[in-house]
Protein backbone atom coordinates (compact mmCIF):
# COMPACT_ATOMS: atom_id res chain seq x y z
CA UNK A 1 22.97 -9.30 -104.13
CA UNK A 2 20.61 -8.22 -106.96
CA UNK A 3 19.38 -10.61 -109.31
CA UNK A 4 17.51 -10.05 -112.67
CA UNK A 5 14.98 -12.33 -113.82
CA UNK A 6 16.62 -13.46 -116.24
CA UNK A 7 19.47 -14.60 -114.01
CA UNK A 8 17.29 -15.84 -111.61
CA UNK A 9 15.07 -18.16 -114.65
CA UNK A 10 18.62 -19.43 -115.20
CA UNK A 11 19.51 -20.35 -112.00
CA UNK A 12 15.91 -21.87 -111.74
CA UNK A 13 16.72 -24.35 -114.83
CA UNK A 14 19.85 -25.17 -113.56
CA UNK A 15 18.40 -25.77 -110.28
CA UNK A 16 15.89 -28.07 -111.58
CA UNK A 17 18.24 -29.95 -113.76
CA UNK A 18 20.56 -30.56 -111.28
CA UNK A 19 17.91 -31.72 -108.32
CA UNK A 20 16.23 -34.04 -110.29
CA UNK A 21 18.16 -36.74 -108.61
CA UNK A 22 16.42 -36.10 -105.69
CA UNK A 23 12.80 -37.69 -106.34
CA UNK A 24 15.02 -40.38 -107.62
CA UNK A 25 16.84 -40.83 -104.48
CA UNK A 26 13.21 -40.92 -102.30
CA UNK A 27 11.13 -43.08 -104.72
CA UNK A 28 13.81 -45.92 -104.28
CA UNK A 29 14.22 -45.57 -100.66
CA UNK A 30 10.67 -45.65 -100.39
CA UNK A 31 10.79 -49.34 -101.77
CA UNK A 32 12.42 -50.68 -98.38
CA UNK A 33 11.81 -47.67 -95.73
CA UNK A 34 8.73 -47.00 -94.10
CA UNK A 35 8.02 -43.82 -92.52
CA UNK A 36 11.30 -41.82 -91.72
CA UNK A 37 11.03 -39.01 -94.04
CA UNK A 38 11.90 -36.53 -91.33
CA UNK A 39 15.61 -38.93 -91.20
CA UNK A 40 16.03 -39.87 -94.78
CA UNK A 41 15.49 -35.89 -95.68
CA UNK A 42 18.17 -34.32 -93.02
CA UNK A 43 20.69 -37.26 -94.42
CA UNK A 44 20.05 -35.63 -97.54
CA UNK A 45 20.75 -32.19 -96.77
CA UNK A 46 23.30 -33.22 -94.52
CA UNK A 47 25.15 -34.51 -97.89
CA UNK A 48 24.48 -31.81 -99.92
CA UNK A 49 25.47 -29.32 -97.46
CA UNK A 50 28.40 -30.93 -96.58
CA UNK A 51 27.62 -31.09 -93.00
CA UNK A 52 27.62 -34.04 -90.50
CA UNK A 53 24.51 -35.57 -88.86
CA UNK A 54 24.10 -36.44 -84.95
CA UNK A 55 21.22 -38.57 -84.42
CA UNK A 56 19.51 -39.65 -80.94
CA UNK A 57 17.06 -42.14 -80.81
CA UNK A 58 16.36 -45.59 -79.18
CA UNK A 59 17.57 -48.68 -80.67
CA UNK A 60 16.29 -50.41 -83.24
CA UNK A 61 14.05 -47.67 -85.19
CA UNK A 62 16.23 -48.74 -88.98
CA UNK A 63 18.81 -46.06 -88.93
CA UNK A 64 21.49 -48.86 -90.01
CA UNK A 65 18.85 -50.15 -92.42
CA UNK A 66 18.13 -46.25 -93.85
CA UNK A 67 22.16 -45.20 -93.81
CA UNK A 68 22.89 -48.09 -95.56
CA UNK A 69 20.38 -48.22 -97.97
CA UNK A 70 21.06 -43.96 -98.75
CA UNK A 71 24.65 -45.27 -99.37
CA UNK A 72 23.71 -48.20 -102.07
CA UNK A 73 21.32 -45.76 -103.76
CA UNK A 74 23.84 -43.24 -104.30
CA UNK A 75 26.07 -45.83 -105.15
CA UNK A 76 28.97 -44.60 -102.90
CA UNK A 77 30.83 -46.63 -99.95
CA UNK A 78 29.36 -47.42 -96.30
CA UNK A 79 30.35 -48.60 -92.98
CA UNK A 80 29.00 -48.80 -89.93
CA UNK A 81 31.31 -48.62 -86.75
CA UNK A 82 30.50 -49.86 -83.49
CA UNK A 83 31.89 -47.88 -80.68
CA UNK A 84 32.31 -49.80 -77.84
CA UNK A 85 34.23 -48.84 -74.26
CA UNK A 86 37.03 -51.36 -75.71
CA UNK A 87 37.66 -49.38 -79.41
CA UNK A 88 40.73 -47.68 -80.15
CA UNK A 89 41.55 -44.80 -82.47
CA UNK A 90 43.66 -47.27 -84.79
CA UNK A 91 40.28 -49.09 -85.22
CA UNK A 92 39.00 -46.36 -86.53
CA UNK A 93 41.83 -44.49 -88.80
CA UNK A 94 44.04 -47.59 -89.39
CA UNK A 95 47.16 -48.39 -88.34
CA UNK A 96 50.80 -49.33 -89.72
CA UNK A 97 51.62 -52.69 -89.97
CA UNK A 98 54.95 -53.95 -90.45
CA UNK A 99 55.85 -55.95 -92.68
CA UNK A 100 59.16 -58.77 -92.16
CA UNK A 101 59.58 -59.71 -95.67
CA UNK A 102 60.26 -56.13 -96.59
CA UNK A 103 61.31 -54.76 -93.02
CA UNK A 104 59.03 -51.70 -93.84
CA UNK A 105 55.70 -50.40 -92.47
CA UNK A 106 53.39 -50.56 -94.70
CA UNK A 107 49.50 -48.93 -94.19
CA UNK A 108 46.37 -50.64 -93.17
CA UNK A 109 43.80 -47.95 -94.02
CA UNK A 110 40.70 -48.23 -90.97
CA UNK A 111 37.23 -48.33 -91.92
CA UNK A 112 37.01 -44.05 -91.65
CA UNK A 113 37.83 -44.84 -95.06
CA UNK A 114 34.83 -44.95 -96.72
CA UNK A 115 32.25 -42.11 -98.03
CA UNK A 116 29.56 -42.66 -95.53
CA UNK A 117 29.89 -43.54 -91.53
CA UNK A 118 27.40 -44.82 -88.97
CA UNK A 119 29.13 -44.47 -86.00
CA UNK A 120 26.83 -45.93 -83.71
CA UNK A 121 26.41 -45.31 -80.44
CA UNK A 122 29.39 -42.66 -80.25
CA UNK A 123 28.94 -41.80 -76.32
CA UNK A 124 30.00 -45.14 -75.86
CA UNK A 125 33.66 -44.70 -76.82
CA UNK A 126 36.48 -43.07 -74.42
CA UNK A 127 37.22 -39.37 -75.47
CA UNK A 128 40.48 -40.36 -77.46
CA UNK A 129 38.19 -41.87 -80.22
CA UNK A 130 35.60 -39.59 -80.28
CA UNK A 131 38.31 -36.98 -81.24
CA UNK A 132 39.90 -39.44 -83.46
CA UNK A 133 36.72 -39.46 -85.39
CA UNK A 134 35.30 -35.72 -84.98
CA UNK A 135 39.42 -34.81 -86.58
CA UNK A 136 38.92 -36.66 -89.69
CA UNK A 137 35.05 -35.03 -89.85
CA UNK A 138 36.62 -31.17 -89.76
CA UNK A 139 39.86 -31.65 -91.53
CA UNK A 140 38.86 -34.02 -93.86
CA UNK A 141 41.85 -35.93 -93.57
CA UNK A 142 43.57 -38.97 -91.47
CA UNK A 143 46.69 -39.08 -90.42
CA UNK A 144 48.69 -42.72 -89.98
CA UNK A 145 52.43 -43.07 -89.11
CA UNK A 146 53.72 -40.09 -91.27
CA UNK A 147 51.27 -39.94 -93.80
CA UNK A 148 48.38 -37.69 -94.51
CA UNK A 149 45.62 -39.08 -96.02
CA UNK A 150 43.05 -37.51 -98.12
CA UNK A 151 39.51 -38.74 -97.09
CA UNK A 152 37.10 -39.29 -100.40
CA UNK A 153 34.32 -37.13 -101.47
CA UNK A 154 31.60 -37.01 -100.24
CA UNK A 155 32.79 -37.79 -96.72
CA UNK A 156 29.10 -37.99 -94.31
CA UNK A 157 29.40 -38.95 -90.67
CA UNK A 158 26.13 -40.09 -88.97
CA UNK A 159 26.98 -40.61 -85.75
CA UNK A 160 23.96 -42.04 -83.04
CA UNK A 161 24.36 -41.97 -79.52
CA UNK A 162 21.77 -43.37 -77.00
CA UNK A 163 19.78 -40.90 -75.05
CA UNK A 164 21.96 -40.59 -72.46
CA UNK A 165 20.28 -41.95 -69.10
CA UNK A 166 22.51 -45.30 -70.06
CA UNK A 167 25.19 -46.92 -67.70
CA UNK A 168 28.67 -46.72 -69.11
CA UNK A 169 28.65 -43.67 -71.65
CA UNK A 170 30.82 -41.07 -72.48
CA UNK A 171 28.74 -37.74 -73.07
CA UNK A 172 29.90 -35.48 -76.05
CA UNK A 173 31.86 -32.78 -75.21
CA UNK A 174 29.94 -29.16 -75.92
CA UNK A 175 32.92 -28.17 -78.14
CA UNK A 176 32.81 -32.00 -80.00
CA UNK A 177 28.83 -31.45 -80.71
CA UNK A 178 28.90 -28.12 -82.30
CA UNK A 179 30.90 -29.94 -85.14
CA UNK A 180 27.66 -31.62 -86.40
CA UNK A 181 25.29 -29.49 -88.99
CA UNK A 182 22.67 -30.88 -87.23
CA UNK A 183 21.06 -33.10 -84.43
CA UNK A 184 17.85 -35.02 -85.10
CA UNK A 185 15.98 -36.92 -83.13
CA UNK A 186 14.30 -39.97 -83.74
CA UNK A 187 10.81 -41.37 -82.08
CA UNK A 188 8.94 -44.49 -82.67
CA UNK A 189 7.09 -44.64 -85.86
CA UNK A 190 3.23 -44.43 -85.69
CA UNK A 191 0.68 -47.14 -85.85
CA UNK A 192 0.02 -46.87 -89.35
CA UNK A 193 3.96 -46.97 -90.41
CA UNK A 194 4.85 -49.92 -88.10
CA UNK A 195 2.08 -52.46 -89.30
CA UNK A 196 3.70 -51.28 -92.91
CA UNK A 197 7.05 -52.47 -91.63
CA UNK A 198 6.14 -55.16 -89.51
CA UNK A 199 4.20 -56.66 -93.00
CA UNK A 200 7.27 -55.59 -95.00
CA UNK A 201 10.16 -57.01 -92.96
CA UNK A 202 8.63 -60.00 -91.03
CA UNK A 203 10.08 -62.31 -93.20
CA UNK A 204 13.12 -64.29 -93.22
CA UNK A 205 15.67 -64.15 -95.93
CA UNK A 206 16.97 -60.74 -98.02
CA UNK A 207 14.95 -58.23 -97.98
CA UNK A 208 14.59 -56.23 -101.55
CA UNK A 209 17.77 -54.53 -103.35
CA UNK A 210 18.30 -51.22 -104.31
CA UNK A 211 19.51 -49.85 -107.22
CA UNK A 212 21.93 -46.54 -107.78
CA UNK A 213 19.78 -44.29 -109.30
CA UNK A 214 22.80 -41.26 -108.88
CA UNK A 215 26.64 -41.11 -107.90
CA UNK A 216 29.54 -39.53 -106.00
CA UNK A 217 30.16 -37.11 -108.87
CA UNK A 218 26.47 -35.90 -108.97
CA UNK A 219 26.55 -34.93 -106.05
CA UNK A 220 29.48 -32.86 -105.95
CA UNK A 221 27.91 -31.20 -109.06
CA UNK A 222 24.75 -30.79 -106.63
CA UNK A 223 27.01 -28.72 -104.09
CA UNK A 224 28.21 -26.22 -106.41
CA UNK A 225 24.78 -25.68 -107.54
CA UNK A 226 24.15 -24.84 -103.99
CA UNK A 227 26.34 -22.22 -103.01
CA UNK A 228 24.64 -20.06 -105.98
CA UNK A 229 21.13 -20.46 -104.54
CA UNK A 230 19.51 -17.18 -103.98
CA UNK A 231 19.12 -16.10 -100.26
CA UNK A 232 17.56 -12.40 -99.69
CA UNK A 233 19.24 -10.52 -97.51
CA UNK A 234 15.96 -10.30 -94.98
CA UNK A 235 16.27 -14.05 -95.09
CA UNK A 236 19.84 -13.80 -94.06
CA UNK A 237 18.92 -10.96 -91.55
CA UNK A 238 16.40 -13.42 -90.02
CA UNK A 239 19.05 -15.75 -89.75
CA UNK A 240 21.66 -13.51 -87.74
CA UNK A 241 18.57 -12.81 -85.82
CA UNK A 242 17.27 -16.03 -84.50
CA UNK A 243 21.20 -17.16 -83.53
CA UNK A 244 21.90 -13.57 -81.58
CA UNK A 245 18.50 -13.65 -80.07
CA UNK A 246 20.24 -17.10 -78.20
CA UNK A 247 23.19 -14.72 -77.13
CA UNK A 248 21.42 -12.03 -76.32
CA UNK A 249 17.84 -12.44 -75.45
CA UNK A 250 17.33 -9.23 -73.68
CA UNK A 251 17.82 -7.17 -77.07
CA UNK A 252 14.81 -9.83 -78.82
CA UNK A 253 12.44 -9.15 -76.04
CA UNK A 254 13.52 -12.53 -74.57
CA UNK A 255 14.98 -11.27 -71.20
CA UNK A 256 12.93 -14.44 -69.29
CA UNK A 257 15.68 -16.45 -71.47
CA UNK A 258 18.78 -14.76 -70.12
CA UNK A 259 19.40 -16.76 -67.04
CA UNK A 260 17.84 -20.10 -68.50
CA UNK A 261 20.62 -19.79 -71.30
CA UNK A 262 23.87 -20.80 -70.37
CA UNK A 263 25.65 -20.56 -73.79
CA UNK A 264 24.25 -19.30 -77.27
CA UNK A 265 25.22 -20.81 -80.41
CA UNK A 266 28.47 -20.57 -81.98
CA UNK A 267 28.82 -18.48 -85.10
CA UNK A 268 29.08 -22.91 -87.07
CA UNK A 269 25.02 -22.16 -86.26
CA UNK A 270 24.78 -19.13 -88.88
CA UNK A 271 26.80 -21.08 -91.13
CA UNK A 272 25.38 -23.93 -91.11
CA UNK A 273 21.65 -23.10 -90.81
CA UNK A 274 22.76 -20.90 -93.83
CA UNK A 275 23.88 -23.53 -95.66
CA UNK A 276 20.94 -26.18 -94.87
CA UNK A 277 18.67 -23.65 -95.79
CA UNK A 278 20.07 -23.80 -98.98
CA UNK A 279 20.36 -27.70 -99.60
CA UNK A 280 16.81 -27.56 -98.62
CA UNK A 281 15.32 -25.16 -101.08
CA UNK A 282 17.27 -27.45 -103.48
CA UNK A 283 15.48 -30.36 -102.58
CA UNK A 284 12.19 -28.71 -103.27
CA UNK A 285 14.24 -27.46 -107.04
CA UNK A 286 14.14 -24.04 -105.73
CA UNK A 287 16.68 -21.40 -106.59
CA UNK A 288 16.06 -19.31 -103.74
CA UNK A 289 15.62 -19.62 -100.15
CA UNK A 290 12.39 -18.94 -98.45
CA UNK A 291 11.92 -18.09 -94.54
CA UNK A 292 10.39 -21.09 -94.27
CA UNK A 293 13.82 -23.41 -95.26
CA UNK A 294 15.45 -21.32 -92.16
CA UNK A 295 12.42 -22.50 -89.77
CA UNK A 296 12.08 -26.02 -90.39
CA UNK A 297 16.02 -26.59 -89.74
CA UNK A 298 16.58 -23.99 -87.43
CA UNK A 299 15.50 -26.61 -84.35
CA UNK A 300 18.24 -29.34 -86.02
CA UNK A 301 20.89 -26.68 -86.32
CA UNK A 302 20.25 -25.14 -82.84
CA UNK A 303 19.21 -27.90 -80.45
CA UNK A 304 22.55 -28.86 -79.47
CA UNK A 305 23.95 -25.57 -79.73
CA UNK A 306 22.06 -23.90 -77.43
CA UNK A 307 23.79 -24.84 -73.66
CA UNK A 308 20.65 -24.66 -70.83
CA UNK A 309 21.96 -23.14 -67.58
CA UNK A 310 21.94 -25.51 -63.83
CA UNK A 311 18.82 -23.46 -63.19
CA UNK A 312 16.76 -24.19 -66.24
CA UNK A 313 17.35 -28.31 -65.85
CA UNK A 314 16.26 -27.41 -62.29
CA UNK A 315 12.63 -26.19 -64.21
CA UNK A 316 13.12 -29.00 -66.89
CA UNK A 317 13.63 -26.12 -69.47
CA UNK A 318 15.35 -28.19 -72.51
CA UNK A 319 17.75 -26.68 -75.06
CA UNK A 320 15.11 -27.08 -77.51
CA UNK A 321 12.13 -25.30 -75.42
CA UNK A 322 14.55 -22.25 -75.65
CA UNK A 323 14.94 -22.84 -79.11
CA UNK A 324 11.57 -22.90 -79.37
CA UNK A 325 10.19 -19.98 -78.03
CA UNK A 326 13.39 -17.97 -79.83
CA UNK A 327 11.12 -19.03 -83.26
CA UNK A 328 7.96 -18.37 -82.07
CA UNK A 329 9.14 -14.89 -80.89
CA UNK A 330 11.59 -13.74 -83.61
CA UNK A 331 9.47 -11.97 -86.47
CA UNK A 332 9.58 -14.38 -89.46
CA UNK A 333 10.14 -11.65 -92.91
């Protein structure tokens, strides 16, 4: 893929034109969240990538408050979902409902039916609604009775699940997980950030509004834009190499990973960290993507895709200290 410089000053305008939303986006969500860049950021790229977002963290550290508040600045819908041991997949997609008057069924669309989902607390759900909700994430669609139905764009799951020590939770399945662009975690915010919030949100009554500063249809624009960033093909090399190298660590000069890994990633990890990349370098108004876009997501696109073996728990060896040393060995172009 050669590009002239003219082509490439092009793409650079249009790039710049079409990100300028995002300063927008962060200056506003700025006026009622402190501290969780690192969050509000892989929302964003989860939403311009199209991909959805798995996020573990303890309770209570504002991801309803920063979902919510992404949603009203972007002025599409939101709903949270609680999963609870009790829910059932017609919670979720709906249901028919009859009606006697009529003597027909008539729909009841669930609460799926929205543009973006916090489904919180997701490992506390029975299997049968987990799948409920990771089918409407990959096809896009629900079905109810008979009928299909079409979910809007943009369509952006964040799901949360507790870490997963907790009584009474039903663990992702391996398969399930790999459906999520990326998994983030979430620690507690420093000293500095929570006396900002504690001096912000100690009071009672509402707390500030925010105002759309973009829409649904801007951001759709934003995805085409996109898929026409630049990525060199020794950036795409890198990629292919830091996803093998979890496959086969013996060819990478990794052979002390081979029995800690139990399964490498999935070829949804090229894609994806492909694809982040990209939303990434649009976020800085970039038309290209630089090694340095693959590095800082390749941890979120590879933690949970990367399957430790019985005898690396036994060390304490985590998914992502395999993940690590794969980056800090694989030659960066």
């Amino acid at each position: 893929m050669h590009t002239s410089h003219l082509d490439m000053q092009a793409l650079t305008e249009r790039i710049e034109k079409a990100s300028s939303f995002i300063d927008d986006v962060t200056l506003e969500l700025n006026k009622v969240i402190v501290g969780q860049q690192y969050m509000i950021d892989r929302l964003m790229i989860g939403l311009l990538a199209d991909g959805h977002v798995l996020l573990e963290g303890v309770p209570g550290l504002a991801k309803t408050l920063t979902v919510s508040s992404l949603a009203q600045v972007i002025s599409t819908g939101f709903q949270r979902i609680q999963f609870t041991p009790d829910l059932l997949p017609a919670d979720l997609v709906g249901t028919l409902i009859y009606n006697q008057k009529l003597g027909e069924f008539n729909v009841k669309k669930g609460p799926i039916f929205s543009n973006i989902i916090l489904a919180d607390e997701i490992n506390r759900s029975p299997a049968k609604v987990q799948s409920a909700l990771l089918e409407a994430m990959q096809e896009r669609q629900v079905t109810i009775g008979e009928s299909t139905f079409k979910l809007e764009e943009p369509f952006l799951v964040l799901a949360t699940q507790n870490p997963v020590e907790q009584e009474g939770t039903y663990p992702l399945p391996e398969a399930q997980v790999d459906r999520f662009m990326l998994k983030i975690k979430i620690g507690y915010p420093t000293e500095a950030d929570e006396m900002q919030i504690m001096r912000r949100m100690a009071k009672t009554g509402k707390q500030e509004s925010l105002k759309p500063v973009t829409d649904a249809k801007t951001i759709i624009e934003a995805r085409k834009v996109i898929n026409d960033i630049y990525i060199d093909e020794k950036v795409e090399q890198y990629i292919i190499d830091l996803v093998f190298a979890t496959r086969y660590p013996d060819k990478y000069d990794l052979k002390d990973l081979k029995p800690l890994i139990g399964f490498g990633a999935s070829p949804r990890a090229t894609i994806n960290l492909n694809l982040a990349a990209r939303a990434s370098a649009f976020m800085d108004h970039r038309a290209y993507v630089t090694p340095e876009d693959v590095r800082k997501l390749a941890m979120d696109v590879m933690r949970h895709r990367v399957i430790p073996t019985y005898e690396a728990e036994a060390e304490d060896i985590t998914s992502e200290d395999l993940v690590e040393k794969i980056l800090t060995t694989i030659q960066v172009p």
